[in-house]
N, C-alpha and C. Protein backbone atom coordinates (compact mmCIF):
# COMPACT_ATOMS: atom_id res chain seq x y z
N UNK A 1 -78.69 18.95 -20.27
CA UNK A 1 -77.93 20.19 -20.31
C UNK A 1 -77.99 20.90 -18.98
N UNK A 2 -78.84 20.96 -18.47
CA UNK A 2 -79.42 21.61 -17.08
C UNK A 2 -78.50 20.95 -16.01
N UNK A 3 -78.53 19.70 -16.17
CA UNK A 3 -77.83 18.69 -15.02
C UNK A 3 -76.38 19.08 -15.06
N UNK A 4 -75.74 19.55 -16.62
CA UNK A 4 -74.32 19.52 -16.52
C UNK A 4 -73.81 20.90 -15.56
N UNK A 5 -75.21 22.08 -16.14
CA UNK A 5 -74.68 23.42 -16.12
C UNK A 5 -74.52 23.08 -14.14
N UNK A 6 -75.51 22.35 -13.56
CA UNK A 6 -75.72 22.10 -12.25
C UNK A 6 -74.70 21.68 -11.66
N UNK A 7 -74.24 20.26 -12.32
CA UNK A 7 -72.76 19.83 -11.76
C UNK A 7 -71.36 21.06 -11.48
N UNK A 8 -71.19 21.75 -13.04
CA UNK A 8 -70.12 22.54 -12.76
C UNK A 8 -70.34 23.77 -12.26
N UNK A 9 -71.55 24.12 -11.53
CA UNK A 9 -71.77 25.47 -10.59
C UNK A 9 -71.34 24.56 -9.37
N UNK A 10 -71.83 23.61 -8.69
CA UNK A 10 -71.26 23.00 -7.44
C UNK A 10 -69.99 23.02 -7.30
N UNK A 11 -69.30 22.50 -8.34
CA UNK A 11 -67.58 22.39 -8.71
C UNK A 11 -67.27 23.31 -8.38
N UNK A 12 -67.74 24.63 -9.40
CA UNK A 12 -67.10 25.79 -8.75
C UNK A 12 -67.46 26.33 -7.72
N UNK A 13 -68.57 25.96 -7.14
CA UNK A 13 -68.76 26.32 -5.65
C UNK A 13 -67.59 25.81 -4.61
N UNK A 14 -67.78 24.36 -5.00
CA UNK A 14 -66.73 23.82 -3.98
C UNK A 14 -65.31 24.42 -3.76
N UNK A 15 -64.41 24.56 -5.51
CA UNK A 15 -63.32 25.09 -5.36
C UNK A 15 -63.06 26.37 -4.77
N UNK A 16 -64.13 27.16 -4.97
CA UNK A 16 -64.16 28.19 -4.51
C UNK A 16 -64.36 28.00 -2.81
N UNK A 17 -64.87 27.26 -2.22
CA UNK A 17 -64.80 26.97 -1.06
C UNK A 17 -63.61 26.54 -0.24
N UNK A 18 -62.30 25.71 -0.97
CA UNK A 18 -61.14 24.95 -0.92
C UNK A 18 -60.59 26.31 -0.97
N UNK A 19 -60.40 26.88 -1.72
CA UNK A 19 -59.67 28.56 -1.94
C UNK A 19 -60.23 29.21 -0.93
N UNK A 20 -61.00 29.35 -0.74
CA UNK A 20 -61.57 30.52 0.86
C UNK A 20 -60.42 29.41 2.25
N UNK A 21 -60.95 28.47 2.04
CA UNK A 21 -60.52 27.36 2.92
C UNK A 21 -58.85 27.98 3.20
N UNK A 22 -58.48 27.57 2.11
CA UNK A 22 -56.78 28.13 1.90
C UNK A 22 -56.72 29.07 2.47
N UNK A 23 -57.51 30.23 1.89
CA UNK A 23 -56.93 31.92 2.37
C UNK A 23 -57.08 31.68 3.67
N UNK A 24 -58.03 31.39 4.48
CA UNK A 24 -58.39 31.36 5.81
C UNK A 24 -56.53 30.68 6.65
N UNK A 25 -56.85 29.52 6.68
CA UNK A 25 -55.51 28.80 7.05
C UNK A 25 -54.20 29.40 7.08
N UNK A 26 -54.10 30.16 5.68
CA UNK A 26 -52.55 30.94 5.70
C UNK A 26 -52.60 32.09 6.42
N UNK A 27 -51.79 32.25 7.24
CA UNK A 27 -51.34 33.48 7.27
C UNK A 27 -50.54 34.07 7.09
N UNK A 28 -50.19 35.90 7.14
CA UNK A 28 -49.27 36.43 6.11
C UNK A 28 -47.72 35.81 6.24
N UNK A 29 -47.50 35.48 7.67
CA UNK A 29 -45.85 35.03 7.72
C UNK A 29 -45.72 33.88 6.74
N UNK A 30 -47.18 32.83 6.60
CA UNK A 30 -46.43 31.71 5.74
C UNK A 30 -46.35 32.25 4.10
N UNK A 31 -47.50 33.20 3.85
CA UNK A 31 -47.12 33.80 2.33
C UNK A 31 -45.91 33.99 2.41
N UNK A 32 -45.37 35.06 3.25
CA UNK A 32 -44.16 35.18 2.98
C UNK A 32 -43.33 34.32 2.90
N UNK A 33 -43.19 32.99 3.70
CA UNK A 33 -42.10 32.46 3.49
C UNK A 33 -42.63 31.41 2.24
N UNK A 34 -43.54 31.48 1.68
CA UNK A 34 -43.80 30.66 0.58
C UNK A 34 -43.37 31.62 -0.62
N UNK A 35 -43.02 32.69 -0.27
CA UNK A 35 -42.97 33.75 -1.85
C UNK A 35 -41.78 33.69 -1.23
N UNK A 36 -40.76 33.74 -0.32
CA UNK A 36 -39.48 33.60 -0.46
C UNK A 36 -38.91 32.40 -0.91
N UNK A 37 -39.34 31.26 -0.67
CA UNK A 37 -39.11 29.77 -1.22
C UNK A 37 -39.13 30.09 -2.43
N UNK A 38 -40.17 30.58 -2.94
CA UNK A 38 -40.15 30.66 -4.66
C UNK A 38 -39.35 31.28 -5.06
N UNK A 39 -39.24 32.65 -4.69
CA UNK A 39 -38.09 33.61 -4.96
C UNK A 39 -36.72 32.99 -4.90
N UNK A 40 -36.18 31.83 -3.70
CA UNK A 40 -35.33 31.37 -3.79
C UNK A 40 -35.27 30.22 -5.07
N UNK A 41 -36.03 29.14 -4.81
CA UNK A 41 -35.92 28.37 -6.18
C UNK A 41 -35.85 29.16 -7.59
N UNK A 42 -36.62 30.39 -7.93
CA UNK A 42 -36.19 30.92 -9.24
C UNK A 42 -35.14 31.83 -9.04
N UNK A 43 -34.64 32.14 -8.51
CA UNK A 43 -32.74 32.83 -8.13
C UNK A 43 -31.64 31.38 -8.91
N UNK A 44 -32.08 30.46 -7.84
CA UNK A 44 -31.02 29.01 -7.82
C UNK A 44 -31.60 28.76 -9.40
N UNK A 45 -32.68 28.33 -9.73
CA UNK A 45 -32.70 28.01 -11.33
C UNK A 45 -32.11 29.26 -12.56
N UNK A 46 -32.13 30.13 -12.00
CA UNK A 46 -31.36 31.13 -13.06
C UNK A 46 -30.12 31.17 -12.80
N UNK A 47 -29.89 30.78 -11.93
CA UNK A 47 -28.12 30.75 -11.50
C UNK A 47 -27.66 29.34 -12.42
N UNK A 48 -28.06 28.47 -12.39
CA UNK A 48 -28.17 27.18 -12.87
C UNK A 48 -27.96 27.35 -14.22
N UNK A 49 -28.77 27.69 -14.91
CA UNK A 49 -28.62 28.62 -16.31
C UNK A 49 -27.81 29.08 -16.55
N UNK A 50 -27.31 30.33 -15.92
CA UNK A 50 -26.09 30.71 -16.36
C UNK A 50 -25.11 30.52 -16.24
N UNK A 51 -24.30 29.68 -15.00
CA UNK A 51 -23.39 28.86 -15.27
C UNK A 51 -23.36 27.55 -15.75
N UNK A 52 -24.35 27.22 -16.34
CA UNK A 52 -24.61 26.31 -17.35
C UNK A 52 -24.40 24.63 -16.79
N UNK A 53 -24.68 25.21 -15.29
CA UNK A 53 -24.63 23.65 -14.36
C UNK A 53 -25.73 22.22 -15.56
N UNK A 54 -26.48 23.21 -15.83
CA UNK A 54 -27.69 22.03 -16.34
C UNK A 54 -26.25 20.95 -17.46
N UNK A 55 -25.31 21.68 -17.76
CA UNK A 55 -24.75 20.34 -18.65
C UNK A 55 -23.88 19.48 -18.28
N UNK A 56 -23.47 19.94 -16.89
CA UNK A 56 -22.85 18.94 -15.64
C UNK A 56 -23.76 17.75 -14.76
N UNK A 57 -24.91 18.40 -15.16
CA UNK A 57 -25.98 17.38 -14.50
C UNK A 57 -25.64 16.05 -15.19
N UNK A 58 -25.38 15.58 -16.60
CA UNK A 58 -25.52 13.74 -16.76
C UNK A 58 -24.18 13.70 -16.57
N UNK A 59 -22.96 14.39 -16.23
CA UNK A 59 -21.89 14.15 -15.69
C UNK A 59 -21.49 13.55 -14.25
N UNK A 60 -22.59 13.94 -13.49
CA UNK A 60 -22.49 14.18 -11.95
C UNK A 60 -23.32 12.82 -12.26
N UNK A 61 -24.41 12.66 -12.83
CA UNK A 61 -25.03 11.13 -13.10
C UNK A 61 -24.46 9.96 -13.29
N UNK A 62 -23.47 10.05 -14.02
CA UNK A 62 -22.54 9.09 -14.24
C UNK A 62 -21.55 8.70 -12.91
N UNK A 63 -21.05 9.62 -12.27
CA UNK A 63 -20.37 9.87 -11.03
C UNK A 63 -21.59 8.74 -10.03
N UNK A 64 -22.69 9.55 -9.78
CA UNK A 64 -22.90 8.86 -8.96
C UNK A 64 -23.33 7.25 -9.30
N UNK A 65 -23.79 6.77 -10.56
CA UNK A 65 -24.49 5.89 -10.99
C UNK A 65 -22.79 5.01 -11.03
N UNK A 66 -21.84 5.39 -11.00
CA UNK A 66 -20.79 4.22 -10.75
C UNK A 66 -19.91 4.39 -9.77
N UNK A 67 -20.40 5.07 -8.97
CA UNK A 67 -20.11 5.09 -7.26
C UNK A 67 -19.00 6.34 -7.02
N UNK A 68 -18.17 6.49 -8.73
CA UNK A 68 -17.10 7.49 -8.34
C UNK A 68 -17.40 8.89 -7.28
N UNK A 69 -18.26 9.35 -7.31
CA UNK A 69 -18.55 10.63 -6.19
C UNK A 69 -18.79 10.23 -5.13
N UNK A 70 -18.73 9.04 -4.18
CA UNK A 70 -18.61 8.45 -3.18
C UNK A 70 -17.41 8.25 -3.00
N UNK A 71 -16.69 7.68 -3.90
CA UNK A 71 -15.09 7.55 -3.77
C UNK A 71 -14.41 8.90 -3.44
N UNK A 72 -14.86 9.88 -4.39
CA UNK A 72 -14.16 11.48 -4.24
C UNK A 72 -14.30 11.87 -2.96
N UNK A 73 -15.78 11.68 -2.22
CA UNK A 73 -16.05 12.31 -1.10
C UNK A 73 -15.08 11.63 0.20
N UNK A 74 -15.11 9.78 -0.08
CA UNK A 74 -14.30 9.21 0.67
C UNK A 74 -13.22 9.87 0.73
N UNK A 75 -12.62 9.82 -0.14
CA UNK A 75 -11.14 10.66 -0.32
C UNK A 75 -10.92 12.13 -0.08
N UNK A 76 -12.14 12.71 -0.26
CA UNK A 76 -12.02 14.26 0.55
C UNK A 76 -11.62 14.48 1.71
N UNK A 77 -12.92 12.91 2.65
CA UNK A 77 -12.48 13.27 4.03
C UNK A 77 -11.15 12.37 4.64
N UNK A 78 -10.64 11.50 4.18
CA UNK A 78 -9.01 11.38 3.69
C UNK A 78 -8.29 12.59 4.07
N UNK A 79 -8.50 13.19 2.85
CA UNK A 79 -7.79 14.05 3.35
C UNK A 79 -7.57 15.11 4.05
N UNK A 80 -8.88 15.39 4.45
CA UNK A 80 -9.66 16.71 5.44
C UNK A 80 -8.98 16.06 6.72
N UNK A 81 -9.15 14.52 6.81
CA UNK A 81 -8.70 14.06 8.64
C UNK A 81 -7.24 14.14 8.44
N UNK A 82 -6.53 14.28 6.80
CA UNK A 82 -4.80 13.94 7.50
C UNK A 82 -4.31 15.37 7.69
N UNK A 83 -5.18 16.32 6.77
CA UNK A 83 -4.80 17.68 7.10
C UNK A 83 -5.01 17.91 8.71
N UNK A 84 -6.47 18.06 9.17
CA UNK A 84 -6.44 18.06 10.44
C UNK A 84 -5.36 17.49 10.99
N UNK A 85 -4.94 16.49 11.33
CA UNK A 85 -3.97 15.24 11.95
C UNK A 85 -2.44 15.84 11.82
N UNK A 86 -2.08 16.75 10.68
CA UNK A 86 -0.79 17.31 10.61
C UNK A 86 -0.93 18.81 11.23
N UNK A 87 0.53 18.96 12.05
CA UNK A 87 0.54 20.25 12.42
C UNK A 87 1.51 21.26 11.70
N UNK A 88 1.77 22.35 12.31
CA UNK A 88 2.73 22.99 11.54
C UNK A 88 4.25 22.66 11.74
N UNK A 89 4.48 22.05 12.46
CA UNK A 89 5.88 21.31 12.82
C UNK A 89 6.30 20.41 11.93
N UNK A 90 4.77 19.35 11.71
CA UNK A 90 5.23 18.37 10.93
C UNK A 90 5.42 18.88 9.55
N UNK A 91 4.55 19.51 8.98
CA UNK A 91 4.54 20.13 7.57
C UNK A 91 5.91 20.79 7.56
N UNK A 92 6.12 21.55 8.44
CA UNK A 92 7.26 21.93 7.90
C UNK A 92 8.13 21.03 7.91
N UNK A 93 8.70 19.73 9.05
CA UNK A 93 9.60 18.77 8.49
C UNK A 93 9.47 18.04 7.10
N UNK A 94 8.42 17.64 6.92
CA UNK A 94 8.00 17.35 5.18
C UNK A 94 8.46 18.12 4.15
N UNK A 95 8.13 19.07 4.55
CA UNK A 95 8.82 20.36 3.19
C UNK A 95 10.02 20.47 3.31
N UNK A 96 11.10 20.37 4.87
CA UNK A 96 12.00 19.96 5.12
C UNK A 96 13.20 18.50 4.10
N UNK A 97 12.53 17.86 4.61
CA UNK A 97 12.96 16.38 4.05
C UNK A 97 12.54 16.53 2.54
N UNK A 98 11.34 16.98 2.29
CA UNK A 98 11.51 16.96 0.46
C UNK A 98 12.91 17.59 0.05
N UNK A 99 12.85 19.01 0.74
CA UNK A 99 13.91 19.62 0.09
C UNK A 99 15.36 19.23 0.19
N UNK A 100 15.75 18.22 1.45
CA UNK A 100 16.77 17.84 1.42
C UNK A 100 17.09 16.83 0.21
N UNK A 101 15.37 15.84 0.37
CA UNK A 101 15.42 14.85 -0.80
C UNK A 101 15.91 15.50 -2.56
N UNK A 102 15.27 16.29 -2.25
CA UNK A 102 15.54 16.92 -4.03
C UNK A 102 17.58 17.55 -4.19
N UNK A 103 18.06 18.37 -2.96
CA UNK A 103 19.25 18.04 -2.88
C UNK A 103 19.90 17.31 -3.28
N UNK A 104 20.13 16.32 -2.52
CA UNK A 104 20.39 15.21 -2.60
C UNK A 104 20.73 14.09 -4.16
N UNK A 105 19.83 14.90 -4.33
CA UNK A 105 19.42 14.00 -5.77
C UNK A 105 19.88 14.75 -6.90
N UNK A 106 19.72 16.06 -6.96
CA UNK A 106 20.91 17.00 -7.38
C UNK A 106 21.94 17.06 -7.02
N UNK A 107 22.69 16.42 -6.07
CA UNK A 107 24.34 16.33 -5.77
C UNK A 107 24.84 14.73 -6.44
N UNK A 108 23.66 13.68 -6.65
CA UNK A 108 23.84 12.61 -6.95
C UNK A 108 24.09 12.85 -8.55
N UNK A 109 22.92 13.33 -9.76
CA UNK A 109 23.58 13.90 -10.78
C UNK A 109 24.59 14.37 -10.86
N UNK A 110 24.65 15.65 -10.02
CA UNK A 110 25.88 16.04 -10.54
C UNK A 110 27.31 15.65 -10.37
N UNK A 111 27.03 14.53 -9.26
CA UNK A 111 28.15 13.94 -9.14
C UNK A 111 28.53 12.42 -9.61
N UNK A 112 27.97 11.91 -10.85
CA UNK A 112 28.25 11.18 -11.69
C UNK A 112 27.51 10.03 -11.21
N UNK A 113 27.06 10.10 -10.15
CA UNK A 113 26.11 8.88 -9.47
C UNK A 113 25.47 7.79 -10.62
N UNK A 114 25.13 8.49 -11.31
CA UNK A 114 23.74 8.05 -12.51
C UNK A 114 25.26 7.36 -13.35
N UNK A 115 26.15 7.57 -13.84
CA UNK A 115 27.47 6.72 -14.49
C UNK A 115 27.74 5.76 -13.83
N UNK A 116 27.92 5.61 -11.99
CA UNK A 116 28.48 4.56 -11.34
C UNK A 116 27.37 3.93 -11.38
N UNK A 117 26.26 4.04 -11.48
CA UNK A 117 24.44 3.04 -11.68
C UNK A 117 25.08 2.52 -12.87
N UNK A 118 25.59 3.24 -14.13
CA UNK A 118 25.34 2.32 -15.05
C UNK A 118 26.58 1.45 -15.23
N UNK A 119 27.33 1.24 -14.48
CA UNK A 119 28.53 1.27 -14.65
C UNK A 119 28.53 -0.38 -13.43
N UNK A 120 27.39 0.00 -12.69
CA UNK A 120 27.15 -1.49 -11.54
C UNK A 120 26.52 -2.32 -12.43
N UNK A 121 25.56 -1.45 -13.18
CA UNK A 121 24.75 -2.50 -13.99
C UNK A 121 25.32 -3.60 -14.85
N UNK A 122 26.51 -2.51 -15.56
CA UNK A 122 27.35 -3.62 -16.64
C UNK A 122 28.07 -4.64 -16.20
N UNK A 123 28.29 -4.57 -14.61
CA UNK A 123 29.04 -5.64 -14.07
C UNK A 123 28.15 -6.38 -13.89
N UNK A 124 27.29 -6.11 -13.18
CA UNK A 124 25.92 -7.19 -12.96
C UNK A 124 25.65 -8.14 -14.14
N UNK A 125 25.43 -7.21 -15.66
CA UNK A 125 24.99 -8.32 -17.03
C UNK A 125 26.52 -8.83 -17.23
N UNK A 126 27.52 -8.05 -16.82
CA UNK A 126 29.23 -9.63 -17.05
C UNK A 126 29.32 -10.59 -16.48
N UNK A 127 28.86 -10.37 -15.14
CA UNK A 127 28.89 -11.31 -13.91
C UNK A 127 30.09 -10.96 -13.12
N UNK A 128 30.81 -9.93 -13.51
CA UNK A 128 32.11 -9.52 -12.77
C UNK A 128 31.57 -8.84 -11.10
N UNK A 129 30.57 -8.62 -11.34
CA UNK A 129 29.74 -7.94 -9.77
C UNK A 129 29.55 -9.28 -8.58
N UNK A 130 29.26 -10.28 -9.38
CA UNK A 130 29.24 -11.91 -8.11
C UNK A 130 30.79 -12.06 -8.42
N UNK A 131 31.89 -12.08 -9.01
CA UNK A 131 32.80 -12.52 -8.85
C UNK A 131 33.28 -11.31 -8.19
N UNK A 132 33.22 -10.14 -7.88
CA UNK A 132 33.65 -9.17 -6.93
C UNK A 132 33.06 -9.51 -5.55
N UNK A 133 31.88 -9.75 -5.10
CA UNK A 133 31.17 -10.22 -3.81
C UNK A 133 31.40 -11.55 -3.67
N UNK A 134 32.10 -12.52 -4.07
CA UNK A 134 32.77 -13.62 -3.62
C UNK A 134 34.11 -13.30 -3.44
N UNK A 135 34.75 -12.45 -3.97
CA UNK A 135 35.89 -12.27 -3.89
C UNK A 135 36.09 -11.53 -2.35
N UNK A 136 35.69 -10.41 -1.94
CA UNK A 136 35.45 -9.60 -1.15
C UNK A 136 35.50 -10.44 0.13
N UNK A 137 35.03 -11.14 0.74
CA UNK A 137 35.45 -11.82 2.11
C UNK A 137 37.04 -12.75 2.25
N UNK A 138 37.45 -13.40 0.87
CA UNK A 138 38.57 -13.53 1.10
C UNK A 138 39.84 -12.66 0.94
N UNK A 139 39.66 -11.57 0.79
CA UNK A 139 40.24 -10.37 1.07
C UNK A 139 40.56 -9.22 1.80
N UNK A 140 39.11 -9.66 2.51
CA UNK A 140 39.39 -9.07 3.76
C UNK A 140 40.27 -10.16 4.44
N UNK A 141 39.91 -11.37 4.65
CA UNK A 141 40.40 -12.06 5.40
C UNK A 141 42.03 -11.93 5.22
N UNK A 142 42.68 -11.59 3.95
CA UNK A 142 44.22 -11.27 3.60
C UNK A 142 44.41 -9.94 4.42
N UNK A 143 43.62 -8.89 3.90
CA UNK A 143 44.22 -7.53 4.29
C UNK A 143 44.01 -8.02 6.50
N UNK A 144 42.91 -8.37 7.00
CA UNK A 144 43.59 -8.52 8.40
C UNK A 144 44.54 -9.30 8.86
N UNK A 145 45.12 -10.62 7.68
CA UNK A 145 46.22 -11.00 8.00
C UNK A 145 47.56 -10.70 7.88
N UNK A 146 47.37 -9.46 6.77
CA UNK A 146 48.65 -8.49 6.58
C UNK A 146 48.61 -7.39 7.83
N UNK A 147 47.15 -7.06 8.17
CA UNK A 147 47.23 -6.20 9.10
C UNK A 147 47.97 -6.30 10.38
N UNK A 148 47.86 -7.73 11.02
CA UNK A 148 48.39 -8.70 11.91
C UNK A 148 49.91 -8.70 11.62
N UNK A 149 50.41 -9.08 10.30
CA UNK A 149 51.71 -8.55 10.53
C UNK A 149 52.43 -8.08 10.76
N UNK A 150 52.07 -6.85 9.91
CA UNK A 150 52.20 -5.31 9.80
C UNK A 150 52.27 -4.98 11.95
N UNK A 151 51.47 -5.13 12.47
CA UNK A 151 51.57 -5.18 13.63
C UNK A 151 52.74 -5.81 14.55
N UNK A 152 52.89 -6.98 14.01
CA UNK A 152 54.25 -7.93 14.26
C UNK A 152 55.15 -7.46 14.00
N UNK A 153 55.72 -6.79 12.65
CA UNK A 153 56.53 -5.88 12.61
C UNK A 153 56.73 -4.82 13.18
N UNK A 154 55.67 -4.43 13.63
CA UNK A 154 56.15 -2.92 14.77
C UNK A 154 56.19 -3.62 15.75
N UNK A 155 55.46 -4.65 16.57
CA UNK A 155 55.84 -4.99 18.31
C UNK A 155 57.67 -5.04 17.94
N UNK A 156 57.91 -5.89 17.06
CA UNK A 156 59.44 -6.41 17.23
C UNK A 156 60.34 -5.47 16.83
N UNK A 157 59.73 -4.18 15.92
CA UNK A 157 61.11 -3.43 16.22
C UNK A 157 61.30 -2.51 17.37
N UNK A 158 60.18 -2.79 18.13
CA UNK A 158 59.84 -1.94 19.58
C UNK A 158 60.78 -2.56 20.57
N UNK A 159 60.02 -4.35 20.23
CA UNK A 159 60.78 -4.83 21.38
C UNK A 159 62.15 -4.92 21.60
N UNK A 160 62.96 -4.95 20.05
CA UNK A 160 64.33 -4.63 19.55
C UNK A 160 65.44 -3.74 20.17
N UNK A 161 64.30 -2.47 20.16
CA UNK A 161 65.04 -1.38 20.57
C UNK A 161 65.06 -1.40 21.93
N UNK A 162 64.78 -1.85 22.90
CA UNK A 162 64.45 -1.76 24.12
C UNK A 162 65.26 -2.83 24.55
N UNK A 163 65.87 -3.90 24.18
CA UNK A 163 66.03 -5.76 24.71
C UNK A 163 67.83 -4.83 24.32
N UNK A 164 68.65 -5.45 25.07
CA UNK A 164 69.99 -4.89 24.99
C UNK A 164 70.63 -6.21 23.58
N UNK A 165 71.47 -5.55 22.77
CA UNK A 165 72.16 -6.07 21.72
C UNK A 165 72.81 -7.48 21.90
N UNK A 166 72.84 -8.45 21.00
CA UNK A 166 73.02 -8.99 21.15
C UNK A 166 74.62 -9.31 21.02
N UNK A 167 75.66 -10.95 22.22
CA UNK A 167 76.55 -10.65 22.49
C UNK A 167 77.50 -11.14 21.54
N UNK A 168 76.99 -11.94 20.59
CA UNK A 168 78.07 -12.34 19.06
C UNK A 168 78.44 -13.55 19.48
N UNK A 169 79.01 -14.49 18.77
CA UNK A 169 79.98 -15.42 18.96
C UNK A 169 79.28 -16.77 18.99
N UNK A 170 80.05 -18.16 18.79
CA UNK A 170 79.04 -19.25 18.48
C UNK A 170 78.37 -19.31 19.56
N UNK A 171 78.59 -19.35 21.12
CA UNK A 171 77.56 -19.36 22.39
C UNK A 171 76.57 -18.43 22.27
N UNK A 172 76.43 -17.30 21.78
CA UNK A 172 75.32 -16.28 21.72
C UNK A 172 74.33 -17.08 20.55
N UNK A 173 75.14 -17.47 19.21
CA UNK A 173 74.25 -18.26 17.99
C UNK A 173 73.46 -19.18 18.55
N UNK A 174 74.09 -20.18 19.62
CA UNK A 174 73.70 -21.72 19.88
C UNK A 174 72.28 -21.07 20.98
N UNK A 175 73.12 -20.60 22.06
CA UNK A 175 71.75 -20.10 22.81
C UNK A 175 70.53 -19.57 21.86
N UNK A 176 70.82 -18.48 21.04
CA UNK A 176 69.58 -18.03 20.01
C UNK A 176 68.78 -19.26 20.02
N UNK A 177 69.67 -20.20 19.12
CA UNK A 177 68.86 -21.25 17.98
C UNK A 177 68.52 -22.63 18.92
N UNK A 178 68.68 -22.49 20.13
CA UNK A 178 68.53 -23.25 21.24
C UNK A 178 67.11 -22.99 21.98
N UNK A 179 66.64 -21.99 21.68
CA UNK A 179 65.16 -21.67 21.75
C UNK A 179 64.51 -21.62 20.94
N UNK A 180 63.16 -22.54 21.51
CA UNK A 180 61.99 -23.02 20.45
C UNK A 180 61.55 -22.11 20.23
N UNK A 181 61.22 -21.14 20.21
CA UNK A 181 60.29 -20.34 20.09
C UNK A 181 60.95 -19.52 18.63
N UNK A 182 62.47 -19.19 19.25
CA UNK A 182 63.18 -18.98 17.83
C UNK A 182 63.19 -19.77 16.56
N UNK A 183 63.52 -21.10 16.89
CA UNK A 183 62.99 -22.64 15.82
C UNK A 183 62.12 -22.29 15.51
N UNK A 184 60.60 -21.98 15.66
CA UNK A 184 59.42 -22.02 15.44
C UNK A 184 59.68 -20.53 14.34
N UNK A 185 59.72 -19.23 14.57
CA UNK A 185 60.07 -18.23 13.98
C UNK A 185 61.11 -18.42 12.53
N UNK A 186 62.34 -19.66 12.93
CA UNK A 186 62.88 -19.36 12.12
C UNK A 186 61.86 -20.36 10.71
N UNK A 187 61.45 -21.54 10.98
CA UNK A 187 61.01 -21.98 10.51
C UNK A 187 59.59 -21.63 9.59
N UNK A 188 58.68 -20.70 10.03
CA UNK A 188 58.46 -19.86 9.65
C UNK A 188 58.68 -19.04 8.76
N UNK A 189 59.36 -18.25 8.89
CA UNK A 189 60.44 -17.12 7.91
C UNK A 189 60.84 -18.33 6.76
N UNK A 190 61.17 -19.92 7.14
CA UNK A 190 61.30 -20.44 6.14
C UNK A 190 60.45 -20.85 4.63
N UNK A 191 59.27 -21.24 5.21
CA UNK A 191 58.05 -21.45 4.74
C UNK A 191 57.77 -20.31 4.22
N UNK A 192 57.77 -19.27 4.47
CA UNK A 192 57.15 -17.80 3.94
C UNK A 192 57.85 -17.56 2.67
N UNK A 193 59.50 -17.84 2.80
CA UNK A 193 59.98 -17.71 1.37
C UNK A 193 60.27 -18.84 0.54
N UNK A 194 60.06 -19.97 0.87
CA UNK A 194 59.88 -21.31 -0.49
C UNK A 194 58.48 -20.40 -1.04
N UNK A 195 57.34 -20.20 -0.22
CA UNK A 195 55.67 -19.96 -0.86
C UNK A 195 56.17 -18.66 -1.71
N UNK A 196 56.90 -17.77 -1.03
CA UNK A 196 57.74 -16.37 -2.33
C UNK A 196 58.15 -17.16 -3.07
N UNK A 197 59.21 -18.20 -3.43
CA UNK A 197 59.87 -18.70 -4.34
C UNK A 197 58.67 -19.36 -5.55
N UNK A 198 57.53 -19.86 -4.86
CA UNK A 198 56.51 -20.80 -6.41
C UNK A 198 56.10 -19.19 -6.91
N UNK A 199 55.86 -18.25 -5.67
CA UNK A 199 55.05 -17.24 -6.91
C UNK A 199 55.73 -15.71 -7.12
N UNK A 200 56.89 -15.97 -7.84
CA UNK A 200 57.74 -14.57 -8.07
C UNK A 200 56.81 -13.97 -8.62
N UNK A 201 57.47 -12.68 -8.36
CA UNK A 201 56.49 -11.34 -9.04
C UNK A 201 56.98 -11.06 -10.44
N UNK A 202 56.05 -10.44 -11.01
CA UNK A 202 55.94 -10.49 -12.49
C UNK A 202 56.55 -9.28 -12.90
């Protein structure tokens, strides 16, 4: 009994020695900033409390335990560098071009756009849309060969009016038809109406 009471008077000698030890070592600036640390940690834990962070905590766990809050942050600074990276010029062309885009797209409604879409489509499921785009180059190729005419017809009533009349009589006929070039023309003009004659108009 004697031996125990002996042991725990040393004990408390000692601790009591570790505690003098302490007081000695600190001084008042570090109390203070050790009673402000505390003061701060029980501020932040009552704040914690009352906005009731503690039930976001296994939320934010999950976040990080499958990398998503690494991804968010990636993507924060995403977008922190494209904000930086844009100026006010460009932003405003963006807000620019949206708004023309949204225009645009309101003049396309309202102007039946969305009918001629459905209206390409039905040719597309007839097949009348490939028989229109095959058709289409040999038609042009007609309309510039009418165009070419059409042209031929105005040089010659130009050149008509200008070339003095002609003088009548079988020597004026024979000379005409005595030039190839006329042969060639008339022959021509021939061919043009047998091909009228297979396909009269309806």
């Amino acid at each position: 009994m004697t031996d125990t009471t002996t042991e725990q008077a040393a004990i408390s000698a000692e601790i009591e020695r570790v505690l003098a030890a302490a007081r000695d070592s600190t001084s008042d600036e570090m109390v203070s900033r050790l009673a402000g640390t505390v003061g701060d940690a029980m501020d932040l834990v009552d704040r914690v409390n009352r906005t009731g962070l503690a039930r976001a905590i296994p939320a934010l766990a999950d976040l990080v335990n499958n990398g998503d809050l690494d991804r968010l942050a990636k993507l924060a600074r995403v977008y922190g560098s494209a904000e930086d990276a844009l100026s006010d010029e460009m932003v405003g062309r963006i807000a620019e071009t949206a708004a023309e885009g949204l225009s645009l797209l309101d003049r396309l409604t309202r102007g039946g756009a969305f009918r001629m879409v459905e209206m390409l489509a039905q040719l597309e499921s007839s097949g009348s849309l490939q028989r229109i785009a095959e058709t289409l180059p040999r038609l042009a190729q007609k309309l510039d060969m009418l165009e070419r005419m059409l042209h031929a017809f105005e040089a010659a009533a130009s050149e008509s009016a200008t070339e003095p009349g002609p003088s009548g009589g079988l020597g004026g006929m024979w000379r005409l038809m005595a030039d190839l070039g006329n042969q060639e023309s008339l022959q021509y003009l021939v061919n043009v109406g047998k091909e009228l004659r297979k396909h009269p108009p309806r």
